[in-house]
N, C-alpha and C. Protein backbone atom coordinates (compact mmCIF):
# COMPACT_ATOMS: atom_id res chain seq x y z
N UNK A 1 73.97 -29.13 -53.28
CA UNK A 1 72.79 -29.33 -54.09
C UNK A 1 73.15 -29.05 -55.54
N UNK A 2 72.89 -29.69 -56.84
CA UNK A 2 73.07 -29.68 -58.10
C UNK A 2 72.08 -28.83 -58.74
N UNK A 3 72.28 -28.22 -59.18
CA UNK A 3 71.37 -26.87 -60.10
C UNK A 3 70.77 -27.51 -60.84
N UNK A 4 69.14 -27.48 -61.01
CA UNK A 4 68.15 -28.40 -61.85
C UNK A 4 68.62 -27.82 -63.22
N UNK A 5 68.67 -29.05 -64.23
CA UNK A 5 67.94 -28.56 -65.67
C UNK A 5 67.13 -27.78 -66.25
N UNK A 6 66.74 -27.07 -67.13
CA UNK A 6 65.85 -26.46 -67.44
C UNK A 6 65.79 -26.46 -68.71
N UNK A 7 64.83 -26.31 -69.25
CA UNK A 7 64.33 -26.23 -70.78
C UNK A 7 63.66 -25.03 -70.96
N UNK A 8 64.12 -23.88 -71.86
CA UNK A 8 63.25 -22.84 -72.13
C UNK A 8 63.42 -22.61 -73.81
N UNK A 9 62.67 -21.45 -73.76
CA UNK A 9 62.95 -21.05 -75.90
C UNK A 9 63.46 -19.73 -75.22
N UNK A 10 64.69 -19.77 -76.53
CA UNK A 10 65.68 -18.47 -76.50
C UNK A 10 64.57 -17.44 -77.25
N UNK A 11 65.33 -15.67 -77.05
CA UNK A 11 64.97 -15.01 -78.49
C UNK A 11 64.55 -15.61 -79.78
N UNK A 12 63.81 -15.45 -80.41
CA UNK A 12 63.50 -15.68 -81.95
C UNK A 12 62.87 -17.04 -81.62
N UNK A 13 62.21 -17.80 -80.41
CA UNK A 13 61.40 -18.82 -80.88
C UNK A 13 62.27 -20.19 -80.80
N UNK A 14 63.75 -20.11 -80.50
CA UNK A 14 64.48 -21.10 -81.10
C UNK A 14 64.60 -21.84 -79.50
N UNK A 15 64.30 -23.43 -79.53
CA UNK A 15 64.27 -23.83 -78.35
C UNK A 15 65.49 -24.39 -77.75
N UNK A 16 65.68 -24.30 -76.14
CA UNK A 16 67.13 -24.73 -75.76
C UNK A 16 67.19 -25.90 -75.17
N UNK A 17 68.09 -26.64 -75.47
CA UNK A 17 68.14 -27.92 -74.70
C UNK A 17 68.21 -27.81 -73.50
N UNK A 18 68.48 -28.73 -72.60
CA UNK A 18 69.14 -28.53 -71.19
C UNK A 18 70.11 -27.85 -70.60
N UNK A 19 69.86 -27.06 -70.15
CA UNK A 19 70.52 -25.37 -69.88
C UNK A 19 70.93 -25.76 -67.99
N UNK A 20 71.90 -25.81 -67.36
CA UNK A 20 72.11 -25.88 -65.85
C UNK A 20 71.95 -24.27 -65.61
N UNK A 21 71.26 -24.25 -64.72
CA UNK A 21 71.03 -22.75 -63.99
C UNK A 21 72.07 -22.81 -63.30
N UNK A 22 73.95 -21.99 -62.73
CA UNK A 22 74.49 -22.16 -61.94
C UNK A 22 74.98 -20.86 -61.63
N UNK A 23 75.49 -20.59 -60.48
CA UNK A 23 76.25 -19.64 -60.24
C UNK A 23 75.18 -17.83 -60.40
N UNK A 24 74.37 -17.99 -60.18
CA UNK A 24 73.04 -16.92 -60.22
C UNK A 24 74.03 -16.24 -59.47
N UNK A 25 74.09 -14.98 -59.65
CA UNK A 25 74.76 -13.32 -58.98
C UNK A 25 73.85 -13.23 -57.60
N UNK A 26 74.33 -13.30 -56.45
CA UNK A 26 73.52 -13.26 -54.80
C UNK A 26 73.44 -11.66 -55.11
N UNK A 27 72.14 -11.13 -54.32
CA UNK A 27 72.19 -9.91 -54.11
C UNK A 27 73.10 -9.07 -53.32
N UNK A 28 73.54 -8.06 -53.50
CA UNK A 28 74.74 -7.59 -52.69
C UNK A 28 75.05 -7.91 -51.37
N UNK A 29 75.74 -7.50 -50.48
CA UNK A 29 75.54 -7.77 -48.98
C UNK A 29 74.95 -6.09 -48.54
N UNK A 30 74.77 -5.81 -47.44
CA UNK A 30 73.34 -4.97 -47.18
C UNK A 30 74.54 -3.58 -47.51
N UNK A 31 75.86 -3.38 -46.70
CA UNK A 31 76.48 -1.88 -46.49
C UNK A 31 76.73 -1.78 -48.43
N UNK A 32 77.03 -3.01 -49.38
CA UNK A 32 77.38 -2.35 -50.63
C UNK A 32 76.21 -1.97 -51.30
N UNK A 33 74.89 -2.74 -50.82
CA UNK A 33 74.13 -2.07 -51.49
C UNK A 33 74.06 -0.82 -51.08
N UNK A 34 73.77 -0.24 -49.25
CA UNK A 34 73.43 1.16 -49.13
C UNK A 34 74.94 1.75 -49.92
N UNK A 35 76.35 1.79 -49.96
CA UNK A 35 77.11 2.40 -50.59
C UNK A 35 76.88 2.77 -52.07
N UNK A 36 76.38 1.83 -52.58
CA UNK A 36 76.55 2.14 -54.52
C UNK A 36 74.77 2.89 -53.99
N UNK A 37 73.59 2.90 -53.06
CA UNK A 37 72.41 3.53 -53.68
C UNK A 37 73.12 5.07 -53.23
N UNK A 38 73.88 5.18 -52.68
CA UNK A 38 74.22 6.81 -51.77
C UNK A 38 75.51 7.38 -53.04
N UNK A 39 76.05 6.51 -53.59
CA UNK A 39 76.94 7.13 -54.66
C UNK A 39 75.86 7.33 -55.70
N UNK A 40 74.99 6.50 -56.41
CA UNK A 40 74.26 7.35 -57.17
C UNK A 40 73.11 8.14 -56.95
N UNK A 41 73.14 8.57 -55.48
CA UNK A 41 71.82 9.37 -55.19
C UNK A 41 72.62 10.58 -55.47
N UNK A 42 74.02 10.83 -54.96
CA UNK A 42 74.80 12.11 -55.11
C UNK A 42 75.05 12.59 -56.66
N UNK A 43 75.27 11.16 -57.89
CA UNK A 43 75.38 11.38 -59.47
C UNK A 43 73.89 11.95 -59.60
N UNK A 44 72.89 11.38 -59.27
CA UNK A 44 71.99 11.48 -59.65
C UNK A 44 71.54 13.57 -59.28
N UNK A 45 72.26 13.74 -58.46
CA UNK A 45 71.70 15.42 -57.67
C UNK A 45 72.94 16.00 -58.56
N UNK A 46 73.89 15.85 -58.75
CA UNK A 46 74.80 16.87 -59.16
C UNK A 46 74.51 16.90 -60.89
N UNK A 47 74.63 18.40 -61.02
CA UNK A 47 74.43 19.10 -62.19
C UNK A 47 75.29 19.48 -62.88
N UNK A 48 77.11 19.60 -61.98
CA UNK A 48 77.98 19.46 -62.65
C UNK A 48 79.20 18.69 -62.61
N UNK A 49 79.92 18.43 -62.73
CA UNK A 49 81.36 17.84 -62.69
C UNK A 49 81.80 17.81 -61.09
N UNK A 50 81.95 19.52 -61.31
CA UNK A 50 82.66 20.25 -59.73
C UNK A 50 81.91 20.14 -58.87
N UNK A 51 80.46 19.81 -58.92
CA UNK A 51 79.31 19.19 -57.88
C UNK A 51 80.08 18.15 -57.53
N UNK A 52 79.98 16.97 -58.53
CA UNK A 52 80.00 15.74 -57.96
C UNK A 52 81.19 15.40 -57.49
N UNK A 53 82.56 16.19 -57.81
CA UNK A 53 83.51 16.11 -57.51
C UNK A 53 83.66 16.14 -56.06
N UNK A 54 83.10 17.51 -55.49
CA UNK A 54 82.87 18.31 -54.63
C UNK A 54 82.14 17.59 -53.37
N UNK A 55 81.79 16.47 -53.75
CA UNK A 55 80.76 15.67 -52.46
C UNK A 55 81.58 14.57 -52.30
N UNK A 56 83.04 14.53 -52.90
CA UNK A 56 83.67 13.25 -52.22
C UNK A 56 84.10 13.87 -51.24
N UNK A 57 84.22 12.99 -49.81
CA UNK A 57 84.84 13.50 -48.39
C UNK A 57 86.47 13.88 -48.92
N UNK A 58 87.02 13.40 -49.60
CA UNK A 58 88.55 14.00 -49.79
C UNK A 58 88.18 15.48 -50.25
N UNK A 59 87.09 15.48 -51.05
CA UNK A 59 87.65 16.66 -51.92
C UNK A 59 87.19 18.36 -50.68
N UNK A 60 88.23 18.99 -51.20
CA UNK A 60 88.41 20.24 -50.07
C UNK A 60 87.74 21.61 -50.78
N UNK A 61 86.32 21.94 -50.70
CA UNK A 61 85.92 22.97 -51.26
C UNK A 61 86.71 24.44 -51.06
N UNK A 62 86.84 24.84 -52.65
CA UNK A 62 87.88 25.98 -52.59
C UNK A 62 86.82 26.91 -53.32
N UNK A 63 86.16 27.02 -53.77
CA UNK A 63 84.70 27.85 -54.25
C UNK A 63 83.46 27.88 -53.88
N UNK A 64 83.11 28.52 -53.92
CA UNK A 64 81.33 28.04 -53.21
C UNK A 64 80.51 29.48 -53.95
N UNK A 65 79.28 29.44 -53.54
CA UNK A 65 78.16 30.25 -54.16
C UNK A 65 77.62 30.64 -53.39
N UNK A 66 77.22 31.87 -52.42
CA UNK A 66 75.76 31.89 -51.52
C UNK A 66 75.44 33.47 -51.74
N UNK A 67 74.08 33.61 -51.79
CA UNK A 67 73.69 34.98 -51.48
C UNK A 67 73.87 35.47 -53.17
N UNK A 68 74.40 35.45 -53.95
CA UNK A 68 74.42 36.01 -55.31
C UNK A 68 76.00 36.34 -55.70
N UNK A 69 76.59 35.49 -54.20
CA UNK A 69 78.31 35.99 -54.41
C UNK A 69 79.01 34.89 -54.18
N UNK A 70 79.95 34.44 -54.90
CA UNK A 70 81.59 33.99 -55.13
C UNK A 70 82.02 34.30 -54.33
N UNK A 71 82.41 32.93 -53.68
CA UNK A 71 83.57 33.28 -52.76
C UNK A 71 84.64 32.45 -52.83
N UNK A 72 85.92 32.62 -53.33
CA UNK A 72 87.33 31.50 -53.20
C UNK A 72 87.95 31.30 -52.00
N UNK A 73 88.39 30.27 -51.39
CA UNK A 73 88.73 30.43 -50.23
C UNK A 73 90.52 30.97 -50.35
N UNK A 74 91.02 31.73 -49.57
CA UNK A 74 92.18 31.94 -49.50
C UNK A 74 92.76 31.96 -47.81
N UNK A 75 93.29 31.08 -47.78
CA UNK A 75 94.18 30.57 -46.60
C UNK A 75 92.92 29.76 -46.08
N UNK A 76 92.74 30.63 -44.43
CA UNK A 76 91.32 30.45 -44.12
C UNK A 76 90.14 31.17 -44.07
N UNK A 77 89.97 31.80 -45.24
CA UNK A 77 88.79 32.60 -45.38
C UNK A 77 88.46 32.54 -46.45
N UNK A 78 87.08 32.80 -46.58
CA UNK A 78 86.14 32.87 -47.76
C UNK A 78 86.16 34.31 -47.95
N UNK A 79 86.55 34.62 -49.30
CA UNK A 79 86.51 36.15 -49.94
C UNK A 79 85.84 36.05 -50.96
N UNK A 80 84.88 37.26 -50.98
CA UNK A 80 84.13 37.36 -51.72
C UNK A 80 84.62 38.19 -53.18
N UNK A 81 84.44 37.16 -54.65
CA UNK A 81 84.94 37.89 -55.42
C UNK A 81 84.86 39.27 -55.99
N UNK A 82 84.31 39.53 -55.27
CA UNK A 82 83.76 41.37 -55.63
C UNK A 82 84.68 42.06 -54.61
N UNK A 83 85.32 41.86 -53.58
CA UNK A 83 85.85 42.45 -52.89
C UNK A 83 87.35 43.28 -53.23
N UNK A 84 87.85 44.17 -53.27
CA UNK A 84 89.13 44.77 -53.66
C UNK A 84 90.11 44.86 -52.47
N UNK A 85 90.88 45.54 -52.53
CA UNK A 85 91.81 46.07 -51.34
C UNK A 85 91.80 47.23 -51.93
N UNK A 86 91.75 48.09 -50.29
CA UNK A 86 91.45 49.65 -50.36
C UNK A 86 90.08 49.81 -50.39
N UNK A 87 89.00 48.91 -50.20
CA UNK A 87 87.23 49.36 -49.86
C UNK A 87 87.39 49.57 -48.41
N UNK A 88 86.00 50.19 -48.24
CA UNK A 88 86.30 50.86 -46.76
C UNK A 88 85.67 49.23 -46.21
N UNK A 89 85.80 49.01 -45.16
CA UNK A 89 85.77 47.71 -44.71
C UNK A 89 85.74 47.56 -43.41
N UNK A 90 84.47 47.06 -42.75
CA UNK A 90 84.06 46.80 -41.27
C UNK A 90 84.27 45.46 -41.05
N UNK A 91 85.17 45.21 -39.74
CA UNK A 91 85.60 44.13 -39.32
C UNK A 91 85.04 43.76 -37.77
N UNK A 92 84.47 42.30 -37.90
CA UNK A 92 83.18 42.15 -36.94
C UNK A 92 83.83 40.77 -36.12
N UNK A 93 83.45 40.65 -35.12
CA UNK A 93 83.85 39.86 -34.91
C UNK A 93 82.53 38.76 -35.04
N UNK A 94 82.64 37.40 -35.26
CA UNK A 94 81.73 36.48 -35.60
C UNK A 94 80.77 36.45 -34.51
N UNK A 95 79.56 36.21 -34.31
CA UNK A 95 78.17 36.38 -33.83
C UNK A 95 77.95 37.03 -32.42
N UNK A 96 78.62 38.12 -32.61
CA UNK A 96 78.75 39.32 -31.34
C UNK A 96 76.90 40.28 -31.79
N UNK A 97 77.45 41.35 -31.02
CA UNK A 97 76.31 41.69 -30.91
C UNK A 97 76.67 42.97 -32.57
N UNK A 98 77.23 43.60 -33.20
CA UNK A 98 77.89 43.82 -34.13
C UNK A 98 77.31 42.78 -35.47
N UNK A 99 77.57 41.50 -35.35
CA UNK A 99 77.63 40.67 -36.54
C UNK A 99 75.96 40.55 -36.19
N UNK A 100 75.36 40.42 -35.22
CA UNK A 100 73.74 40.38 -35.42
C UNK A 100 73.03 41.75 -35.67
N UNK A 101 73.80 42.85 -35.44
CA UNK A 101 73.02 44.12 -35.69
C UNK A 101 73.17 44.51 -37.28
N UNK A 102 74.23 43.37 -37.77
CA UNK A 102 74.66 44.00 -39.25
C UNK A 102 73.05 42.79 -40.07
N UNK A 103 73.15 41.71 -39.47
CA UNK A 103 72.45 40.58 -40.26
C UNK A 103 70.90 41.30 -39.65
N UNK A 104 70.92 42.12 -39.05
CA UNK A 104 69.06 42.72 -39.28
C UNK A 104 69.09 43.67 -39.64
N UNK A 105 70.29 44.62 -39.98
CA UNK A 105 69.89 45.97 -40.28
C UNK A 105 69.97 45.25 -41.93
N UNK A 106 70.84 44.73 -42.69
CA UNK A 106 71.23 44.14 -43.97
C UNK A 106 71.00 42.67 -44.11
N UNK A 107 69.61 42.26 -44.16
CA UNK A 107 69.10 40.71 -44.23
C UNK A 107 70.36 40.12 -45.64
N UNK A 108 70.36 40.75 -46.63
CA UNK A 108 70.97 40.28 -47.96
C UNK A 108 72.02 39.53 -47.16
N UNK A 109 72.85 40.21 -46.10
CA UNK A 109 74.07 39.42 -45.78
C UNK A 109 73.92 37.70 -45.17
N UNK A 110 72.94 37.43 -44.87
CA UNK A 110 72.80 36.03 -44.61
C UNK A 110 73.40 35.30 -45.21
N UNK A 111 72.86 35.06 -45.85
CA UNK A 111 73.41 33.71 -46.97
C UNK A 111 74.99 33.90 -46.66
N UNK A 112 75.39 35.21 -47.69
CA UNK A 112 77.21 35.28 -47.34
C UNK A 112 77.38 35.40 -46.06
N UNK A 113 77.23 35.30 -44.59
CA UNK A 113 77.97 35.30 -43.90
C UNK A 113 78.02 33.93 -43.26
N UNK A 114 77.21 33.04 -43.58
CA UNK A 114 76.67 31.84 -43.30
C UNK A 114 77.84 30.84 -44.37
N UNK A 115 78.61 31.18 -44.99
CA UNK A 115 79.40 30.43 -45.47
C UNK A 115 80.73 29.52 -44.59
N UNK A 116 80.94 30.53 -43.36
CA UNK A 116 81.74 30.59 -42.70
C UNK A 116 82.22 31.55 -41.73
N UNK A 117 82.87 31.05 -40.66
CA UNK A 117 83.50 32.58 -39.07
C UNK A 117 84.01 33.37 -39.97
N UNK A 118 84.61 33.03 -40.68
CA UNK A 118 85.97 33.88 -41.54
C UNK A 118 85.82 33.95 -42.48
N UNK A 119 85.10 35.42 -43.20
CA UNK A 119 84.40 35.77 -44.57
C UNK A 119 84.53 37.45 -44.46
N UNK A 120 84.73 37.63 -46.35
CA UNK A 120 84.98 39.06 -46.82
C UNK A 120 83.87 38.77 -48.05
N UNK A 121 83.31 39.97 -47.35
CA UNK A 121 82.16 40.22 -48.16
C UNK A 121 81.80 41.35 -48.62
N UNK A 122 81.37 42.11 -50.22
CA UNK A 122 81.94 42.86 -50.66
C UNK A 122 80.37 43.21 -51.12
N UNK A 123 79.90 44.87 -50.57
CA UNK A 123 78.81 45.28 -51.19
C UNK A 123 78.93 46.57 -52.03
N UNK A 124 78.17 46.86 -52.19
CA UNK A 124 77.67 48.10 -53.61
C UNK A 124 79.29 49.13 -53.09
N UNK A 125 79.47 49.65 -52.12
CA UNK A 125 80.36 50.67 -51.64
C UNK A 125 81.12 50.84 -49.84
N UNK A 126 80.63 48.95 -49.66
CA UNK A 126 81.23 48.79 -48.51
C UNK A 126 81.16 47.10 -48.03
N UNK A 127 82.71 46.60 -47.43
CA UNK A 127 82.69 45.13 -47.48
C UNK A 127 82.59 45.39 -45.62
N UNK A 128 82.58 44.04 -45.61
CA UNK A 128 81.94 43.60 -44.13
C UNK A 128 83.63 42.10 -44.32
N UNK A 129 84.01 42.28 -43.36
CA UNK A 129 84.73 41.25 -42.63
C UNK A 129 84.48 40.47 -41.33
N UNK A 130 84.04 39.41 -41.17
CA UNK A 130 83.53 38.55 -40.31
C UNK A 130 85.26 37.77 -40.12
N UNK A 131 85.84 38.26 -38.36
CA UNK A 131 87.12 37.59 -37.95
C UNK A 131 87.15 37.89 -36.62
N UNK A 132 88.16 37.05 -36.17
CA UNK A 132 87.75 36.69 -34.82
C UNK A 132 88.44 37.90 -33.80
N UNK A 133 89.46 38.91 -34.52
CA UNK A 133 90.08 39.98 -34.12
C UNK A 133 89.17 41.62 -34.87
N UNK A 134 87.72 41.33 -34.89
CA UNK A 134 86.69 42.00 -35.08
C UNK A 134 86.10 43.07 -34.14
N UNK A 135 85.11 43.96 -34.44
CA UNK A 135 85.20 44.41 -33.10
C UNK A 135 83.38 43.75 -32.91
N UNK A 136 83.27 43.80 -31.48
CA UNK A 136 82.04 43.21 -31.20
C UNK A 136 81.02 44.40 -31.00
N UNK A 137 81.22 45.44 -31.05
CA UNK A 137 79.74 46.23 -30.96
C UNK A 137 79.89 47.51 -32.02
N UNK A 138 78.74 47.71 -32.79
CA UNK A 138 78.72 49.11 -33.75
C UNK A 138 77.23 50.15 -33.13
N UNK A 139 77.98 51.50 -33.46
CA UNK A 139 77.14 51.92 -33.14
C UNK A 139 75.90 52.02 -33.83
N UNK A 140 74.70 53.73 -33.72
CA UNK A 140 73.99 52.57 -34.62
C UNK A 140 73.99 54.04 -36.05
N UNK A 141 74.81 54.98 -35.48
CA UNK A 141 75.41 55.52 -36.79
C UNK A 141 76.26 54.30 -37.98
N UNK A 142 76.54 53.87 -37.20
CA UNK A 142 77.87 52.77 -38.39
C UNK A 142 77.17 51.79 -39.01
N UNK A 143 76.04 51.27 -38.01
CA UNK A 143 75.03 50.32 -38.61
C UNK A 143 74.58 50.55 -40.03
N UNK A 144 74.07 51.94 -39.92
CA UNK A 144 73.17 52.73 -40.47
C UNK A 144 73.91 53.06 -41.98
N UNK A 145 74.91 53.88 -41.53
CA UNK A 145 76.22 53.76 -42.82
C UNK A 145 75.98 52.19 -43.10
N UNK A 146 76.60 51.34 -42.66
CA UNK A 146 77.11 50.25 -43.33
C UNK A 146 75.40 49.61 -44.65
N UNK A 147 74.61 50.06 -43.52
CA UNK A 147 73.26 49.54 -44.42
C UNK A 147 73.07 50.66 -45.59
N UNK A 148 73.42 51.69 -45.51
CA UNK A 148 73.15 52.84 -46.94
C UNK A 148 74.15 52.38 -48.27
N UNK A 149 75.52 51.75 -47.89
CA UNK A 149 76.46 51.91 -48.58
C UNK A 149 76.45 50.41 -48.95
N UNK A 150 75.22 49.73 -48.59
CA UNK A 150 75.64 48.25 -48.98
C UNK A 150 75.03 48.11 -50.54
């Protein structure tokens, strides 16, 4: 089929001769459109660089934020940047009966322990280690400590 003629007026009034309409841009095919609306729904949410960086599937989060604490990952664990070597330090094993008596006696720890199994987490005068060579039950003296000293 041959693309009709057309006659219109440009900008400023000035009229155009016979103009062929050809080669009009087709609307995408359906997966590039959902691809380019899902790449800028993610530009559109990120606030920084290391956001948007951070939501490509390659990229391998080595920082993160939860609870009011920094954590870098080192090897396979998330450490919390407040944490030292040489704090006194309770080692739990991940969602034993221990790691749930610590997350109700000390709600604050949510967020940070929810980052990951394998997390060092560092409070006012005592860190908490979430690992899988943890122990699974505290008493409820230690509880009790661990909640005074957090």
């Amino acid at each position: 089929m041959r693309p009709q003629p057309t006659v219109g007026v440009a900008a400023g009034g000035v009229r155009l001769g016979r103009v062929a309409v050809a080669g009009v841009n087709a609307a995408p095919a359906p997966a590039q459109a959902f691809t380019a609306a899902k790449a800028a729904s993610v530009a559109r949410e990120a606030t920084t660089l290391a956001y948007a960086d951070s939501s490509s599937p390659a990229a391998e989060k080595k920082v993160q934020q939860s609870g009011g604490h920094t954590f870098w990952r080192k090897d396979s664990v998330w450490v919390d940047s407040r944490w030292r070597d040489g704090m006194r330090t309770v080692k739990i094993k991940p969602y034993s009966d221990a790691y749930f008596k610590l997350l109700e006696a000390v709600p604050e720890l949510r967020p940070a322990l929810a980052v990951g199994d394998a997390v060092r987490v560092a409070g006012r005068a005592v860190a908490i280690e979430v690992a899988g060579d943890g122990v699974e039950k505290l008493t409820d003296a230690e509880v009790a400590s661990v909640r005074s000293d957090w």
